[in-house]
PDB file of N, CA and C in Angstrom:
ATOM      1  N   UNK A   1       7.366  57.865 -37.494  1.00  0.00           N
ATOM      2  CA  UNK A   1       6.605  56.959 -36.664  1.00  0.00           C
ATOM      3  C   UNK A   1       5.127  57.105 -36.978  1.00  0.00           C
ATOM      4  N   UNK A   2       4.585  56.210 -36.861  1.00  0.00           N
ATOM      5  CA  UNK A   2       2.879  56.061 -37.301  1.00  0.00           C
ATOM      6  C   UNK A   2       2.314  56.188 -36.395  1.00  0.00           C
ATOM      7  N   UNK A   3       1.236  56.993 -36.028  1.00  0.00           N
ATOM      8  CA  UNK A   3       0.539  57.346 -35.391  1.00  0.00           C
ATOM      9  C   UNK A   3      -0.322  56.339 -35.091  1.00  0.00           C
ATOM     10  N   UNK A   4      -0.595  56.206 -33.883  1.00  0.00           N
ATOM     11  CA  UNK A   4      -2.020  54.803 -33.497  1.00  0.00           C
ATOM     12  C   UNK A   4      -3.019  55.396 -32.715  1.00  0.00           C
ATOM     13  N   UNK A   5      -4.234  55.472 -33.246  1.00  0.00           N
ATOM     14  CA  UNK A   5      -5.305  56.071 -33.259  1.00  0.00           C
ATOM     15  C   UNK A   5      -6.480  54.665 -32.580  1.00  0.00           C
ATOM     16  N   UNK A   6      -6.644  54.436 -31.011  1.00  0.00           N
ATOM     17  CA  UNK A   6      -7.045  53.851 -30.339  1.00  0.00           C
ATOM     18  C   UNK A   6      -8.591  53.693 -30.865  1.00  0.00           C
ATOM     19  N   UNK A   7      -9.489  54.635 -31.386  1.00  0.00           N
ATOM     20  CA  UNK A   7     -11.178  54.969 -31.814  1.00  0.00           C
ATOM     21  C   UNK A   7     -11.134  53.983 -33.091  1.00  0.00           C
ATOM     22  N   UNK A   8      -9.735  53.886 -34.413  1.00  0.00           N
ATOM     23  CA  UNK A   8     -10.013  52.984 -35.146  1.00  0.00           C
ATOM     24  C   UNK A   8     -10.086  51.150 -35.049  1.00  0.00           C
ATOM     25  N   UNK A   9      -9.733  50.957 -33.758  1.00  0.00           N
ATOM     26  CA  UNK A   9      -9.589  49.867 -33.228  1.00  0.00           C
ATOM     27  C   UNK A   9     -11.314  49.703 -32.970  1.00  0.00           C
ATOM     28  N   UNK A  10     -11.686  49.733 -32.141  1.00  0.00           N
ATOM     29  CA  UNK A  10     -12.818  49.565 -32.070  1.00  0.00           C
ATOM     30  C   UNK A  10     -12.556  48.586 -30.946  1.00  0.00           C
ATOM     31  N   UNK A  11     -14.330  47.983 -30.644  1.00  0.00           N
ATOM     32  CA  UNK A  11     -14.459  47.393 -28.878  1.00  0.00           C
ATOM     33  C   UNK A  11     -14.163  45.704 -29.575  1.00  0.00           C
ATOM     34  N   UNK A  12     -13.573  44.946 -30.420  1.00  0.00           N
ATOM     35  CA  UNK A  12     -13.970  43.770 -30.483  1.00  0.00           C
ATOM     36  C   UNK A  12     -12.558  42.916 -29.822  1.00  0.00           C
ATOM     37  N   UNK A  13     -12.899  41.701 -28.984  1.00  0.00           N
ATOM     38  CA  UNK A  13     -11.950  40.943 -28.108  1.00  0.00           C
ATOM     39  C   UNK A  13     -10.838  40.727 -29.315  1.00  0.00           C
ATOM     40  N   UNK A  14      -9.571  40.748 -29.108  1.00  0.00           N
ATOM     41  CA  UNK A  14      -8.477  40.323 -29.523  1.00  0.00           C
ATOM     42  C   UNK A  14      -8.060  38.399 -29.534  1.00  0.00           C
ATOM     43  N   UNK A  15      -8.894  38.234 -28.386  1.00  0.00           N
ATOM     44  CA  UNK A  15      -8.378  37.103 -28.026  1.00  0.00           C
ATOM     45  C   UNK A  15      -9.818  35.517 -27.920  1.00  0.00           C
ATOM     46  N   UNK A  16      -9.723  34.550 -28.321  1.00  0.00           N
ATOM     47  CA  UNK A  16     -10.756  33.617 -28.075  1.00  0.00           C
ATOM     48  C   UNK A  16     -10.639  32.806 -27.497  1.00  0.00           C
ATOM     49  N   UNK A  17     -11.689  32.253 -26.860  1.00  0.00           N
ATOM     50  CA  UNK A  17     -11.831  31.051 -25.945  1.00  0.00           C
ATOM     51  C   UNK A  17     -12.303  29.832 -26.638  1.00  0.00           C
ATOM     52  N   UNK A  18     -11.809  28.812 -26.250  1.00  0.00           N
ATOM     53  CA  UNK A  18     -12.363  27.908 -26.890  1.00  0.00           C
ATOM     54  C   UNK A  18     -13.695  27.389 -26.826  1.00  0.00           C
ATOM     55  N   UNK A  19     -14.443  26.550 -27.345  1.00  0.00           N
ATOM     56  CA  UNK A  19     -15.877  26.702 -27.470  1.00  0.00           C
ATOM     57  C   UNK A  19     -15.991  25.428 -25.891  1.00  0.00           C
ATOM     58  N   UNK A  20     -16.779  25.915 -25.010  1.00  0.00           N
ATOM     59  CA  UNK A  20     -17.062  25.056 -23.264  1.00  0.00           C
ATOM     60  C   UNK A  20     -15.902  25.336 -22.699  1.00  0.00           C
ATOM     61  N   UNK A  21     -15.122  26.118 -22.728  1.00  0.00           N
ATOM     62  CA  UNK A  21     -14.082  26.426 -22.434  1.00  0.00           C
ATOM     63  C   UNK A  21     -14.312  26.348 -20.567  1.00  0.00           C
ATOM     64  N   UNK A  22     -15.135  27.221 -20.447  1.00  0.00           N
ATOM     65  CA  UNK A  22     -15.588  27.309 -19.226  1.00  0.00           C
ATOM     66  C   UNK A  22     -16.938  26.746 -18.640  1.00  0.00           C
ATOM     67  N   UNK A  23     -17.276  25.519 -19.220  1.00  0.00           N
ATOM     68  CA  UNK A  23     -18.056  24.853 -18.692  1.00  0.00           C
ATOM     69  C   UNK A  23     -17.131  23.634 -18.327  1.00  0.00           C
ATOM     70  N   UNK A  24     -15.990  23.187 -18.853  1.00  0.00           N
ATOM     71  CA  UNK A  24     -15.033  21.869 -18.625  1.00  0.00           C
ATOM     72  C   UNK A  24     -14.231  22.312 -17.942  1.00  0.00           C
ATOM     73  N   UNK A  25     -13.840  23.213 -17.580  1.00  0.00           N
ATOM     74  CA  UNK A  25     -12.826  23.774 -16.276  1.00  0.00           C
ATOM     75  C   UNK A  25     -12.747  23.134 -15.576  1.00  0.00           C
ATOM     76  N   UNK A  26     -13.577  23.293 -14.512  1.00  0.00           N
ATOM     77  CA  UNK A  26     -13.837  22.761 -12.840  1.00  0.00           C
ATOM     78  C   UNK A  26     -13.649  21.364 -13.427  1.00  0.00           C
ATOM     79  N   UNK A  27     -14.360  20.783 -14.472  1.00  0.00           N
ATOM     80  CA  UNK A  27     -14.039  19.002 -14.205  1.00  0.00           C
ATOM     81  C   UNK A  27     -12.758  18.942 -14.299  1.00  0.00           C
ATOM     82  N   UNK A  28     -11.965  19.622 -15.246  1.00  0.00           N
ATOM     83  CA  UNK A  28     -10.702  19.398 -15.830  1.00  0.00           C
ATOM     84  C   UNK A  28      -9.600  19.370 -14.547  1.00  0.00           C
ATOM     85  N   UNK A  29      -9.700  20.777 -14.044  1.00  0.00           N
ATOM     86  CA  UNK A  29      -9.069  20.805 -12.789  1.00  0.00           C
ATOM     87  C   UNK A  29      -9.225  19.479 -11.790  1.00  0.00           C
ATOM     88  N   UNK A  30     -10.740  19.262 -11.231  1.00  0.00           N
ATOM     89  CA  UNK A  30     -10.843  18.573 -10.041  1.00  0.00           C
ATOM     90  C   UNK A  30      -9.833  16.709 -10.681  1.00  0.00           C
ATOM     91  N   UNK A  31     -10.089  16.602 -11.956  1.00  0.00           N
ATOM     92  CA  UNK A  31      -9.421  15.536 -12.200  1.00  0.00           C
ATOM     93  C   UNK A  31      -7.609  15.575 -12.296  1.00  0.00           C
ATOM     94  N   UNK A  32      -7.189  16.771 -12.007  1.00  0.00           N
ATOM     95  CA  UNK A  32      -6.086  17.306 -12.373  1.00  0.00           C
ATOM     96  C   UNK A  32      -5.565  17.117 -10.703  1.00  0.00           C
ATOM     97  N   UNK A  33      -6.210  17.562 -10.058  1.00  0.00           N
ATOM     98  CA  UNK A  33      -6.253  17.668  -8.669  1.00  0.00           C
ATOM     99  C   UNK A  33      -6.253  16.214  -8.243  1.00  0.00           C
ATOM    100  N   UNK A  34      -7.020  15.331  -8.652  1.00  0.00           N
ATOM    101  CA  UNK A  34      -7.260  14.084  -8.023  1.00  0.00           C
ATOM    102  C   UNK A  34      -5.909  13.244  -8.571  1.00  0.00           C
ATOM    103  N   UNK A  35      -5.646  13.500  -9.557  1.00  0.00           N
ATOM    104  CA  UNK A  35      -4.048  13.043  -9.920  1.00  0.00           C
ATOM    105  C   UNK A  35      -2.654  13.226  -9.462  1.00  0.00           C
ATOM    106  N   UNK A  36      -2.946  14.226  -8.629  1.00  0.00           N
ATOM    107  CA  UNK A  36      -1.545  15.046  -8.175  1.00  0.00           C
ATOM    108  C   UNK A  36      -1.947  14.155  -6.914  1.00  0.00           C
ATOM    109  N   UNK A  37      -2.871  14.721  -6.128  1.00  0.00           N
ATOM    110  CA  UNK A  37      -2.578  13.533  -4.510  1.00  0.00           C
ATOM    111  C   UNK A  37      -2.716  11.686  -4.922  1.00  0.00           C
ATOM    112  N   UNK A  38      -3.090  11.372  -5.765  1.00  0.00           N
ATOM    113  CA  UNK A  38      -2.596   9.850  -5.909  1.00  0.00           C
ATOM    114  C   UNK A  38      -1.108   9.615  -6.086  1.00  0.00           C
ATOM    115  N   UNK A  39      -0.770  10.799  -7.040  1.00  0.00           N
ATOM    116  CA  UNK A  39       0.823  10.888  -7.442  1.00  0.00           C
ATOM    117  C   UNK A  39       1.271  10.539  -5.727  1.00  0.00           C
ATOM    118  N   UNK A  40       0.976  11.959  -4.627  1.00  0.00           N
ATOM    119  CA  UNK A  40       1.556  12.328  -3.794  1.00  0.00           C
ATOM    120  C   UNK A  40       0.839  10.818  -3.129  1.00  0.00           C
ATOM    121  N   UNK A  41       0.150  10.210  -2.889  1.00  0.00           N
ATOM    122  CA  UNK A  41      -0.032   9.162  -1.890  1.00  0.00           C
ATOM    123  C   UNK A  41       0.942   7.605  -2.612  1.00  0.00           C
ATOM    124  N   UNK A  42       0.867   7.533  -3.682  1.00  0.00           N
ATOM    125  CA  UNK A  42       1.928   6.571  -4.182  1.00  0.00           C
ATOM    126  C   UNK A  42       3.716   6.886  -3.582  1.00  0.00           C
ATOM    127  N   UNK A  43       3.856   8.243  -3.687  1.00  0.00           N
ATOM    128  CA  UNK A  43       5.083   8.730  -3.176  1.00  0.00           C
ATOM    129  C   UNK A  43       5.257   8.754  -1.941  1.00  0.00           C
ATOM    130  N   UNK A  44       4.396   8.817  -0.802  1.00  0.00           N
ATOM    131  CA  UNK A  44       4.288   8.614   0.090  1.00  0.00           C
ATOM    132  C   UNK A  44       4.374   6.874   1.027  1.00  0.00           C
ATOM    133  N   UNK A  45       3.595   6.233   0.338  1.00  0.00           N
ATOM    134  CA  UNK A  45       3.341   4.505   0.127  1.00  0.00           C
ATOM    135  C   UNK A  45       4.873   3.977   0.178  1.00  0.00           C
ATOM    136  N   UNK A  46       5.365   4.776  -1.554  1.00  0.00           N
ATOM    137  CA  UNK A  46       6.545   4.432  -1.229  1.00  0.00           C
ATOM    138  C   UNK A  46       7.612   4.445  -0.562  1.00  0.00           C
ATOM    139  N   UNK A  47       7.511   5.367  -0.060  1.00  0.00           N
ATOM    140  CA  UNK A  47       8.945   6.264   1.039  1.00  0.00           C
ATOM    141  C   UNK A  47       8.253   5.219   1.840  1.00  0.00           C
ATOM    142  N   UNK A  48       7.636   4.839   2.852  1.00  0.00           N
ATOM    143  CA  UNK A  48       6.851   4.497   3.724  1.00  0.00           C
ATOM    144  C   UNK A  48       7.577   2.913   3.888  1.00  0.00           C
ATOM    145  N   UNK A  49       7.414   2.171   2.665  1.00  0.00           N
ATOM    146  CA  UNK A  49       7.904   1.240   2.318  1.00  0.00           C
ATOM    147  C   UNK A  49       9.250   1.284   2.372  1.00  0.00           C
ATOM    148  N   UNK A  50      10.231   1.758   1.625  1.00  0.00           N
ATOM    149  CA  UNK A  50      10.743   1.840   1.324  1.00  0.00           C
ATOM    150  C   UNK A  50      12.270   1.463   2.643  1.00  0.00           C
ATOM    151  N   UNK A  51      11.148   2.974   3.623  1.00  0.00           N
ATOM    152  CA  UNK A  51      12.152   3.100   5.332  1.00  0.00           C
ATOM    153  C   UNK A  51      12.239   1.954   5.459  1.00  0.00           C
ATOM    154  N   UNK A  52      10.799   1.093   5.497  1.00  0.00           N
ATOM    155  CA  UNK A  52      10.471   0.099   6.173  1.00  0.00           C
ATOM    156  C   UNK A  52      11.539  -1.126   6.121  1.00  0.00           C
ATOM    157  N   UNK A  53      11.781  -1.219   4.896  1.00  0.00           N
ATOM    158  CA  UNK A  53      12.361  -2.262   4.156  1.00  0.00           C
ATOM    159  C   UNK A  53      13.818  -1.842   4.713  1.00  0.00           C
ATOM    160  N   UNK A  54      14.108  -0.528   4.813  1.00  0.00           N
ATOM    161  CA  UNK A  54      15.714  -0.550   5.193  1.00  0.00           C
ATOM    162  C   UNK A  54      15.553  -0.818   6.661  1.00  0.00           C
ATOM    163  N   UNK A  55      14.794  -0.292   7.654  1.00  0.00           N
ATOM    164  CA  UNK A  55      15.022  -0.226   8.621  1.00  0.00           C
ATOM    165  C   UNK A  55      15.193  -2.381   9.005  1.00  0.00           C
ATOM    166  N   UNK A  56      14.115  -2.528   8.165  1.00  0.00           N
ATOM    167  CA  UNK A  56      14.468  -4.729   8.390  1.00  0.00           C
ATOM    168  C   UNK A  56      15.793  -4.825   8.503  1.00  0.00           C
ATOM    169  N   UNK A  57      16.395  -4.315   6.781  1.00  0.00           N
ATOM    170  CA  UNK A  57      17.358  -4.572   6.381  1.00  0.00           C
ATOM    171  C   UNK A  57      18.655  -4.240   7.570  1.00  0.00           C
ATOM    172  N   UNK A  58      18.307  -3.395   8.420  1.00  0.00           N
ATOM    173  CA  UNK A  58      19.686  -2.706   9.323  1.00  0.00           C
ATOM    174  C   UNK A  58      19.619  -3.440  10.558  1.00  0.00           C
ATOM    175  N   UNK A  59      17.920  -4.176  10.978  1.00  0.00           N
ATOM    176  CA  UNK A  59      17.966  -5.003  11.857  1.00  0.00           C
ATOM    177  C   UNK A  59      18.485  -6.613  11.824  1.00  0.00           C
ATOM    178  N   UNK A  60      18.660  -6.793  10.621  1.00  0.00           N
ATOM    179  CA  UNK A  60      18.449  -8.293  10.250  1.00  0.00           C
ATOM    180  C   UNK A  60      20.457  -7.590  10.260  1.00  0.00           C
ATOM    181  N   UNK A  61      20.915  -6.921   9.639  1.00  0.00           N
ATOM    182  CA  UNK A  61      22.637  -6.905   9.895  1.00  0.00           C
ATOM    183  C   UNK A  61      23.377  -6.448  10.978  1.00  0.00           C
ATOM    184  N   UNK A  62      22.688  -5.633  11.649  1.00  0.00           N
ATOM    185  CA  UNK A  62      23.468  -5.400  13.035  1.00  0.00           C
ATOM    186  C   UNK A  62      22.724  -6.110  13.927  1.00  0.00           C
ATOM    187  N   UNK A  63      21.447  -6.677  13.889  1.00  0.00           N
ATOM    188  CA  UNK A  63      21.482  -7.221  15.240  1.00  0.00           C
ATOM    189  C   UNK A  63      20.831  -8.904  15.219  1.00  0.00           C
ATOM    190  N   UNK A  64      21.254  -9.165  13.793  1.00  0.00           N
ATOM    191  CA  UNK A  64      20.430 -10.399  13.504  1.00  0.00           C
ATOM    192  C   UNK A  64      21.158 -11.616  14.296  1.00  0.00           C
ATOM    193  N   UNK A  65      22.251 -11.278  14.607  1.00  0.00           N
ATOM    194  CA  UNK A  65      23.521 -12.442  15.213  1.00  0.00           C
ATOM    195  C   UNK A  65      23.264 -12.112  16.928  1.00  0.00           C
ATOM    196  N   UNK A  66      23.032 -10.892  17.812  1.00  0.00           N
ATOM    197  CA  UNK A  66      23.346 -10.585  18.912  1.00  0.00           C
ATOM    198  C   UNK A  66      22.490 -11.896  19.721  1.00  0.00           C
ATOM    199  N   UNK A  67      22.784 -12.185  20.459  1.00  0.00           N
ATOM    200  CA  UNK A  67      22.139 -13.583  21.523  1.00  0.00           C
ATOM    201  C   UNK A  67      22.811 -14.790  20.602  1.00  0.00           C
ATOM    202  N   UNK A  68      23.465 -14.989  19.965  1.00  0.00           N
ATOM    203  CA  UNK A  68      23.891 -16.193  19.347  1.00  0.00           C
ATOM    204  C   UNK A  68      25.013 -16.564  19.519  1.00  0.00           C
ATOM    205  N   UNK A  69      25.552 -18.059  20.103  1.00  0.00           N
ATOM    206  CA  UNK A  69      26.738 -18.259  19.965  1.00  0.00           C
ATOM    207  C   UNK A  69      26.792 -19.029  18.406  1.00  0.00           C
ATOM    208  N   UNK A  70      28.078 -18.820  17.803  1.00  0.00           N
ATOM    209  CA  UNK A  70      27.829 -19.251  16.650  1.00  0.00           C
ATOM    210  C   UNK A  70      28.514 -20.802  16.784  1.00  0.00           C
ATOM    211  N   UNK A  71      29.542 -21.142  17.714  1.00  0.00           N
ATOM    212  CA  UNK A  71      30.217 -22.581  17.922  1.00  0.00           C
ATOM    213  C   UNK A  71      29.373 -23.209  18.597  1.00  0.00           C
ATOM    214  N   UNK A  72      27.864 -23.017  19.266  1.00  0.00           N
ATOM    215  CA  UNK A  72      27.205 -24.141  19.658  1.00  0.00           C
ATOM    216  C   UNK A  72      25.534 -23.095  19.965  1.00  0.00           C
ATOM    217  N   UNK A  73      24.952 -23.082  18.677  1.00  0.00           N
ATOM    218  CA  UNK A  73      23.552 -22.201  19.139  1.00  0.00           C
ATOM    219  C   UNK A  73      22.977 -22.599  20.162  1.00  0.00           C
ATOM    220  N   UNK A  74      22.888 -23.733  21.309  1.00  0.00           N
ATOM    221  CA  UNK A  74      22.263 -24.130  22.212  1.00  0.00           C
ATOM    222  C   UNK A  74      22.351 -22.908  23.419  1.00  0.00           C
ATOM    223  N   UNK A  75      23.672 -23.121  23.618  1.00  0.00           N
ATOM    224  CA  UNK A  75      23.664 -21.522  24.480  1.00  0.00           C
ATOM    225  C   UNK A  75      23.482 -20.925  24.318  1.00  0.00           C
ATOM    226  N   UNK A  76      23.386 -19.551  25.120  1.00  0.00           N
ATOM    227  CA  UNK A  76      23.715 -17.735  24.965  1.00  0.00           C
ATOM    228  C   UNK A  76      24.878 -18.166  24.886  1.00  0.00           C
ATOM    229  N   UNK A  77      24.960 -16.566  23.941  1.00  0.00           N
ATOM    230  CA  UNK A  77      26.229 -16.607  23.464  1.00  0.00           C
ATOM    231  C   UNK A  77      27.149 -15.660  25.391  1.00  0.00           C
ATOM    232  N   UNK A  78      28.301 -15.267  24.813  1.00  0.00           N
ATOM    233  CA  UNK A  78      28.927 -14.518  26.299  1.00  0.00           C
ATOM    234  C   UNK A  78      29.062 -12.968  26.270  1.00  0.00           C
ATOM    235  N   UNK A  79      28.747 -12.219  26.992  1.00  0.00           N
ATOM    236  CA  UNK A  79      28.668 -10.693  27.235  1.00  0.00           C
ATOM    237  C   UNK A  79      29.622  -9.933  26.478  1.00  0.00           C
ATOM    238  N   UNK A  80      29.256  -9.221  26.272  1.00  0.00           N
ATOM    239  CA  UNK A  80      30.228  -7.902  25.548  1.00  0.00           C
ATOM    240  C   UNK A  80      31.183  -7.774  26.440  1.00  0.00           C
ATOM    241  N   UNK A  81      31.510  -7.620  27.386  1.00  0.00           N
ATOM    242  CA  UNK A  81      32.552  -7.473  28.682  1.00  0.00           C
ATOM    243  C   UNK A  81      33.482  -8.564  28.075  1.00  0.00           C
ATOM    244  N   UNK A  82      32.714  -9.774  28.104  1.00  0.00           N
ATOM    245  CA  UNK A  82      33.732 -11.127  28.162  1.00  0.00           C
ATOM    246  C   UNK A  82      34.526 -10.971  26.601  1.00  0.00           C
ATOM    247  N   UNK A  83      33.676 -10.276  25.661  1.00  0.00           N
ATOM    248  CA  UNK A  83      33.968 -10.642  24.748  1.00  0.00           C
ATOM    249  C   UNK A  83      35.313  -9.416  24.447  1.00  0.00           C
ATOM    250  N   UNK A  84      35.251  -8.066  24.441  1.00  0.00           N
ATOM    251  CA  UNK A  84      35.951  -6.801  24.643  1.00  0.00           C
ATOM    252  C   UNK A  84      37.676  -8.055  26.034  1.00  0.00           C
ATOM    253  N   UNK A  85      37.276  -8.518  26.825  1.00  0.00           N
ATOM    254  CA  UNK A  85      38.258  -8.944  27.496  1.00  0.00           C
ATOM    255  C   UNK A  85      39.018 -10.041  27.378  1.00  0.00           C
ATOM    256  N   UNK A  86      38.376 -10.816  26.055  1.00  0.00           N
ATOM    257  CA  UNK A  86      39.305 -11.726  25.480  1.00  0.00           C
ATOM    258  C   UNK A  86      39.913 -10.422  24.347  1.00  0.00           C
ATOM    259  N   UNK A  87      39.039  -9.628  23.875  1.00  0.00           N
ATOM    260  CA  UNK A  87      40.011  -8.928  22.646  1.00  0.00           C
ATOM    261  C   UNK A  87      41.083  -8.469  23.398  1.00  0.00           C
ATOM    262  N   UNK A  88      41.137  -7.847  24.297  1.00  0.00           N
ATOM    263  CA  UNK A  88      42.440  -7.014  24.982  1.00  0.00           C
ATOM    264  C   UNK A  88      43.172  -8.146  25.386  1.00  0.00           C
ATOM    265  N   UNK A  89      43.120  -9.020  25.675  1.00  0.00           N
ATOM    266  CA  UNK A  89      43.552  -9.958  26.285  1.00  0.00           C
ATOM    267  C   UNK A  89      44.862 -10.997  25.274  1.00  0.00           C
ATOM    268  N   UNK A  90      44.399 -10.345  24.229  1.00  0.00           N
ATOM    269  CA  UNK A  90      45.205 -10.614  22.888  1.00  0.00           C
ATOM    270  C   UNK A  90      46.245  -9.697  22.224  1.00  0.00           C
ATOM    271  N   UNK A  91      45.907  -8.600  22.630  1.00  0.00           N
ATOM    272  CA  UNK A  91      47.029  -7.551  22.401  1.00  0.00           C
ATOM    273  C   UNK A  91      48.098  -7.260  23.296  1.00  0.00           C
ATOM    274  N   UNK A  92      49.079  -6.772  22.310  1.00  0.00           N
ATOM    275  CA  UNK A  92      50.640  -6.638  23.444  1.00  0.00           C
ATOM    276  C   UNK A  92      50.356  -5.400  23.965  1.00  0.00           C
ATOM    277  N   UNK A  93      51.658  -5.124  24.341  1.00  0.00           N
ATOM    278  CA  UNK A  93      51.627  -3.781  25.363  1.00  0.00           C
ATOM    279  C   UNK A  93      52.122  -2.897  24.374  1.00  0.00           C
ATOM    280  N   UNK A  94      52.715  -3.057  23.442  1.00  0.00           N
ATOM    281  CA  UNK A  94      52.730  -2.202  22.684  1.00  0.00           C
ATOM    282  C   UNK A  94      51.237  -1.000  21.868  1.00  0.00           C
ATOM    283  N   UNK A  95      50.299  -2.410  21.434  1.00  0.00           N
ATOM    284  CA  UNK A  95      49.170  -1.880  20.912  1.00  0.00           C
ATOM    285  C   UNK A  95      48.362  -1.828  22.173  1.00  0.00           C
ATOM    286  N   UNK A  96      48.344  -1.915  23.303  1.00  0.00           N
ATOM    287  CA  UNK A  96      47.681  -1.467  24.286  1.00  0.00           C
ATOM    288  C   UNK A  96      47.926  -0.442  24.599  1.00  0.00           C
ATOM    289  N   UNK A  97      48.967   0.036  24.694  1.00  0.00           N
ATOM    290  CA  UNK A  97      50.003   2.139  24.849  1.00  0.00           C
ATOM    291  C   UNK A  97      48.996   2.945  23.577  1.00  0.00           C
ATOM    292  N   UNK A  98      49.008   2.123  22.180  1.00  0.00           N
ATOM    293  CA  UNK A  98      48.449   3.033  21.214  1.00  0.00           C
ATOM    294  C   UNK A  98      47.599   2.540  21.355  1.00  0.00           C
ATOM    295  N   UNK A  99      46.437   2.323  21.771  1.00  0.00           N
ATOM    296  CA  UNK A  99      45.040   2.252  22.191  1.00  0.00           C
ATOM    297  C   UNK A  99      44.588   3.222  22.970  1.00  0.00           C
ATOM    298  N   UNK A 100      45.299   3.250  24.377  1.00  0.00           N
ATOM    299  CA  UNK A 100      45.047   4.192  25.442  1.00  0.00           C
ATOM    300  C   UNK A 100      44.966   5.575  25.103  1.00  0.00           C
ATOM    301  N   UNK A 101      46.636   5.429  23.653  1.00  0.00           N
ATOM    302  CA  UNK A 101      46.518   6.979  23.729  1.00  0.00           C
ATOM    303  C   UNK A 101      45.574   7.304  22.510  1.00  0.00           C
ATOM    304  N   UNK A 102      45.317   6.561  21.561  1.00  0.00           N
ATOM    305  CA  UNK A 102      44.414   6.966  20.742  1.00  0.00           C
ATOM    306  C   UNK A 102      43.368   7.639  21.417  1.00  0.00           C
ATOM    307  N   UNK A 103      42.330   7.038  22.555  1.00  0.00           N
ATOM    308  CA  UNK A 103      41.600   6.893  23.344  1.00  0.00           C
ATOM    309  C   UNK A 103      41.754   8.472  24.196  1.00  0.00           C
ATOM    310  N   UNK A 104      42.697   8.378  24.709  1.00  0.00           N
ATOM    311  CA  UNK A 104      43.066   9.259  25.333  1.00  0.00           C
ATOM    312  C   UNK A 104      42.702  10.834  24.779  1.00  0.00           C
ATOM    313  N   UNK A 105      43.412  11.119  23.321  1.00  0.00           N
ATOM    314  CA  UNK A 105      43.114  12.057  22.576  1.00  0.00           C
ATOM    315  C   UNK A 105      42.083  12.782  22.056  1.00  0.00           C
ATOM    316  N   UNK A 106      40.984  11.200  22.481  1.00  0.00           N
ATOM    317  CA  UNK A 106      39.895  11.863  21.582  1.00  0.00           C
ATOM    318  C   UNK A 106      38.835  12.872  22.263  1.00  0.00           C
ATOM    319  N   UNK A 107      38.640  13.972  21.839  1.00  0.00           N
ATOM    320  CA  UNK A 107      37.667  14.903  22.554  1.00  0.00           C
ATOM    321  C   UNK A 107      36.387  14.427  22.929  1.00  0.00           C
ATOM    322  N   UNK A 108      36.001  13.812  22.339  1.00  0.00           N
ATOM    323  CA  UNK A 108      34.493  13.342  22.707  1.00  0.00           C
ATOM    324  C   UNK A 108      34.395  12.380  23.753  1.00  0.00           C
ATOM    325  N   UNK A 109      35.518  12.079  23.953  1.00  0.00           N
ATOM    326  CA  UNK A 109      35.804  10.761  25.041  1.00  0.00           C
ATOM    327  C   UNK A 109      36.354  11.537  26.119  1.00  0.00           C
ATOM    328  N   UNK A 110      36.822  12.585  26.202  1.00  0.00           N
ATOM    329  CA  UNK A 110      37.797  12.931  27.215  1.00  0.00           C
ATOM    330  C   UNK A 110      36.493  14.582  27.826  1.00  0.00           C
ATOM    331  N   UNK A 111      35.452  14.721  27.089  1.00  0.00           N
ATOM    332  CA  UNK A 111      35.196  15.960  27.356  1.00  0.00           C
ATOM    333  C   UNK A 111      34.447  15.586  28.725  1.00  0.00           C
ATOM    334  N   UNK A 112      33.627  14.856  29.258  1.00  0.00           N
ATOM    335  CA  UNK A 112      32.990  14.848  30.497  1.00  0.00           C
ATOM    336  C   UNK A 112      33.605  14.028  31.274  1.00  0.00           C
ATOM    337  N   UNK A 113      35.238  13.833  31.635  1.00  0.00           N
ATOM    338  CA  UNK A 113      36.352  12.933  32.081  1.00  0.00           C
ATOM    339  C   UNK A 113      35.661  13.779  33.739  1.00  0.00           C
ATOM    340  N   UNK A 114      35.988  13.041  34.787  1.00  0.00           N
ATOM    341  CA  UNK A 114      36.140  13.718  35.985  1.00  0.00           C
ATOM    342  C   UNK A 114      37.549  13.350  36.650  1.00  0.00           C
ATOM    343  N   UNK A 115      37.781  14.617  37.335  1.00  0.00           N
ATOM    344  CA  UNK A 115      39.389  14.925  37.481  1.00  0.00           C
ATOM    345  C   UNK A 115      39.382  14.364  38.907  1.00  0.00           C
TER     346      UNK A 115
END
């Protein structure tokens, strides 16, 4: 093994900087910096948008029809009651038994039941 003798080295840097190396820093950065939050405010803009546009989109399909009769727009249309009591009103007793008990079974429906 070769011996390494630290005194023949001597004091000179190993390593160089480039020439303004550290006079273009700070600009380099602050423009580096100013790029990342435009990034982050475009990404932001967009999400922003983006909700926006779905949240239309979920109003214009679930509730773009509610108040409308569709066989004569002049009226209101008729209540959820009326409307739920023509549906039952159509089923046998057969699918009325498997309704109840579907109904019946389900935990989330049955957990605050009063006895």
């Amino acid at each position: 093994m070769k011996d390494f003798d630290l005194i023949d080295i001597g004091k000179q840097m190993p390593y160089r900087v480039p020439e303004g190396f550290f006079k273009q820093f700070p600009d380099r950065m602050m423009e580096r910096i100013r790029a990342e939050r435009a990034r982050r405010r475009r990404r932001w803009g967009f999400s922003l948008g983006a909700t926006a546009v779905a949240a239309l989109f979920a109003g214009v399909v679930f509730f773009g029809g509610m108040g409308r009769d569709t066989e004569n727009p002049d009226t209101l249309s008729v209540s959820f009651a009326d409307k739920m009591n023509a549906y039952i009103s159509q089923l046998s007793d057969e699918e009325l038994v498997e309704q109840f008990d579907y109904y019946a079974a389900d935990v989330t429906l049955t957990l605050y039941e009063e006895e």
